[in-house]
Protein backbone atom coordinates (compact mmCIF):
# COMPACT_ATOMS: atom_id res chain seq x y z
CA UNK A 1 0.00 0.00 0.00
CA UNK A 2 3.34 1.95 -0.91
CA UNK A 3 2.08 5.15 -3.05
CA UNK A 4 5.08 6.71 -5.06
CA UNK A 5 5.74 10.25 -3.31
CA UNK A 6 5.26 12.10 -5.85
CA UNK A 7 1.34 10.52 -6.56
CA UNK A 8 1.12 11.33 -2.64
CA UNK A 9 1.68 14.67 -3.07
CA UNK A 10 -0.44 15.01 -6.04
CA UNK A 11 -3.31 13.55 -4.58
CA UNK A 12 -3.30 15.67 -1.35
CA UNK A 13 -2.71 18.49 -3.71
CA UNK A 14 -6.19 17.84 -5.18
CA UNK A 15 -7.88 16.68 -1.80
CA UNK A 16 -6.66 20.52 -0.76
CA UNK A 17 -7.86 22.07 -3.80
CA UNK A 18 -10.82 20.43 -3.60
CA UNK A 19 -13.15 23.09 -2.59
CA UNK A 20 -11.73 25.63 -5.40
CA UNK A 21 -11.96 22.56 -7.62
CA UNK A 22 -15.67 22.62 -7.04
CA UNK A 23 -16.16 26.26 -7.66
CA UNK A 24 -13.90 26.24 -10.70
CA UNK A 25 -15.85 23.11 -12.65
CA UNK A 26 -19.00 25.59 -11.87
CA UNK A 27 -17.58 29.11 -12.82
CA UNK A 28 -16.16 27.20 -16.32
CA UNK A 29 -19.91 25.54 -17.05
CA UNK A 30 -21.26 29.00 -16.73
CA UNK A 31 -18.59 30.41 -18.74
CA UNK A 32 -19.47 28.30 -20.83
CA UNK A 33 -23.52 27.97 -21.22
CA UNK A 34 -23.73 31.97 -20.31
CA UNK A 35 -21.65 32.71 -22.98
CA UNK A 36 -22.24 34.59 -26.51
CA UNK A 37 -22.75 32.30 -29.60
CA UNK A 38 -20.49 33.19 -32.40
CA UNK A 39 -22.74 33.53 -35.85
CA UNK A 40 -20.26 31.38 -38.19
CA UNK A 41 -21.00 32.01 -41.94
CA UNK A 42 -21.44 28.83 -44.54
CA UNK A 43 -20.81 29.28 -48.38
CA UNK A 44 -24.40 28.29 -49.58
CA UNK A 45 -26.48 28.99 -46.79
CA UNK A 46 -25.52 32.32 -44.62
CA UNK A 47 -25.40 31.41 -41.39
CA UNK A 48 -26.35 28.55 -39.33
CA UNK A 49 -26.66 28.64 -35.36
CA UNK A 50 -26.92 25.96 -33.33
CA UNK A 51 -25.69 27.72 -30.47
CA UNK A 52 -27.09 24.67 -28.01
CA UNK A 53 -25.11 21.93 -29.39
CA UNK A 54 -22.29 24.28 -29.83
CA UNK A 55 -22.10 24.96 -25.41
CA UNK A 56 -23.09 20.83 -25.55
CA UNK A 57 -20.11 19.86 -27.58
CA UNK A 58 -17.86 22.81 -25.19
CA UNK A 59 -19.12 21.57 -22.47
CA UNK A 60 -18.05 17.51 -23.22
CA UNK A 61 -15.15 18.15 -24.73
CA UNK A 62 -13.12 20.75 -22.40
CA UNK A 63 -10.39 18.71 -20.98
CA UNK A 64 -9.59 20.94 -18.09
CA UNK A 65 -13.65 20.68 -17.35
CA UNK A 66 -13.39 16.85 -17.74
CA UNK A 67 -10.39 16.01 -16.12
CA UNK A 68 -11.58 18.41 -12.95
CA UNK A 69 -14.46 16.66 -12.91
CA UNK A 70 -13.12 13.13 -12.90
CA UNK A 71 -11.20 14.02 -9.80
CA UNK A 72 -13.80 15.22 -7.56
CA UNK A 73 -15.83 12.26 -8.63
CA UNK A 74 -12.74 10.18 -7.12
CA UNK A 75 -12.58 12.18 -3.84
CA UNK A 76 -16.15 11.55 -3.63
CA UNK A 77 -16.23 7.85 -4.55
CA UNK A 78 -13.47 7.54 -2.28
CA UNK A 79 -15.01 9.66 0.55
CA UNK A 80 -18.08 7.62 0.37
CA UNK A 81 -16.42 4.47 0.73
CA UNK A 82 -14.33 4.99 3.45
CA UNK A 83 -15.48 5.85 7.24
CA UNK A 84 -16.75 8.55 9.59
CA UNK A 85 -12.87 8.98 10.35
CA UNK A 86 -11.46 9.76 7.05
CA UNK A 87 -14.25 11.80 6.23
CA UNK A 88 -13.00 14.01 9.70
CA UNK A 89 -9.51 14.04 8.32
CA UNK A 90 -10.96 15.30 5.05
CA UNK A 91 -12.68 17.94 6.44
CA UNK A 92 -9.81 18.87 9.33
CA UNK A 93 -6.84 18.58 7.34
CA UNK A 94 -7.53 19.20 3.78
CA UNK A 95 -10.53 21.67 3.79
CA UNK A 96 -10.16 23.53 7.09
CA UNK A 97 -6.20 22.97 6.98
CA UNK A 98 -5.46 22.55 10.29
CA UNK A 99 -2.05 21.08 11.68
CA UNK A 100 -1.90 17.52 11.79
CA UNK A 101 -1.33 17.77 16.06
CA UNK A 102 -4.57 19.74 15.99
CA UNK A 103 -6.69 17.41 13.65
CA UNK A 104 -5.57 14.58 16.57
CA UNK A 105 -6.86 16.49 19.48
CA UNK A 106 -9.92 17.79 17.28
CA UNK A 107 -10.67 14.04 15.97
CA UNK A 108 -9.34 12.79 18.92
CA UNK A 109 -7.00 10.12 17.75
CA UNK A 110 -3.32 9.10 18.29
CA UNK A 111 -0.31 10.82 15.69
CA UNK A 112 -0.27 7.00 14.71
CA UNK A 113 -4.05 6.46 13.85
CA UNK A 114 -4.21 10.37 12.09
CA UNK A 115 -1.41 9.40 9.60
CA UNK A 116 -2.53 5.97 8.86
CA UNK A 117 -5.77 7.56 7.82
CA UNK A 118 -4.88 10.06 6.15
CA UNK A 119 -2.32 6.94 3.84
CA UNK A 120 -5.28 5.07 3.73
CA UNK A 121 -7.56 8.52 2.47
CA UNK A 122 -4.68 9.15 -0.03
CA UNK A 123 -4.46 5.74 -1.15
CA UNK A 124 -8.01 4.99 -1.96
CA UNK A 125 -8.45 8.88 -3.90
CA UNK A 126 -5.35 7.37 -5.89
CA UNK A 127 -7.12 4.18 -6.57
CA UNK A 128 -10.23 5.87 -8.02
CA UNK A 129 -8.00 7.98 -10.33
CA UNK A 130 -6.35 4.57 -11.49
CA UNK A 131 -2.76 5.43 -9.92
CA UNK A 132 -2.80 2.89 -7.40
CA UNK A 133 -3.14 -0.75 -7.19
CA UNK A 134 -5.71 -2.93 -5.18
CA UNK A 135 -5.31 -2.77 -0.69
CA UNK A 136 -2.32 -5.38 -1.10
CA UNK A 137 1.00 -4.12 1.09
C-alpha cells in the first residue's frame, strides 16, 4: 500500500484544492452555457446557429472541465467508501487545513491512527484515479 511520493503529493494536492476545484468546474460551465454564440458564416447557406449543441459539444469536450471533474468524482467515490474517520480528516486537514497535532486532538486520535488515515484517504483517492493498485502491502 506503498504510493510513489510524488502521486502522494499530487493527490493531497487535489484533496486541498478540492473546494476551489468545485467552484472552478462551476464558474467554467457558466462560462461556458452563459456565454455569446459566435454567428459562423457557410458558403451556400448564410449562417447557421446551433448555439445549443455548440455549449453541448464545449461543455463535453473541455479537458480541463473533464479532467476536474473526474477528480472530484474520485474524492467523492473515495469519501463515500471509506469511514466517519477519514471523512473528519478530510474535512480537518484538507478543507479547514489545520495542523496535523490539531486534527488529533480535534478528531481525537493518536499521531499513529491520524497518519494511517490520512495513507489510507490518499491511497483509496489514488485508486479511483487509477494510480494505485488494489489494498495489497
Amino acid at each position: 500500500m506503498k504510493l510513489e511520493k510524488s502521486v502522494f503529493r499530487y493527490i493531497e494536492h487535489e484533496l486541498y484544492n478540492y473546494k476551489y476545484t468545485l467552484q472552478t468546474i462551476e464558474d467554467l460551465r457558466e462560462n461556458i452555457i452563459d456565454s455569446v454564440p459566435l454567428r459562423e458564416t457557410v458558403p451556400s447557406a448564410g449562417f447557421i446557429s446551433d448555439p445549443t449543441a455548440r455549449k453541448a459539444t464545449k461543455l463535453v469536450t473541455n479537458t480541463a472541465l473533464a479532467r476536474m471533474t473526474r477528480t472530484v468524482a474520485a474524492i467523492e467515490k473515495a469519501l463515500n467508501r471509506l469511514n466517519q474517520d477519514h471523512r473528519a480528516v478530510f474535512e480537518l486537514k484538507y478543507c479547514q487545513a489545520l495542523p496535523w497535532k490539531r486534527v488529533c486532538d480535534e478528531m481525537p486520535v493518536s499521531e499513529r491512527t491520524y497518519f494511517r488515515l490520512r495513507r489510507e484517504l490518499v491511497y483509496m483517492v489514488a485508486m479511483e484515479l487509477g494510480l494505485a493498485e488494489s489494498w495489497q502491502e
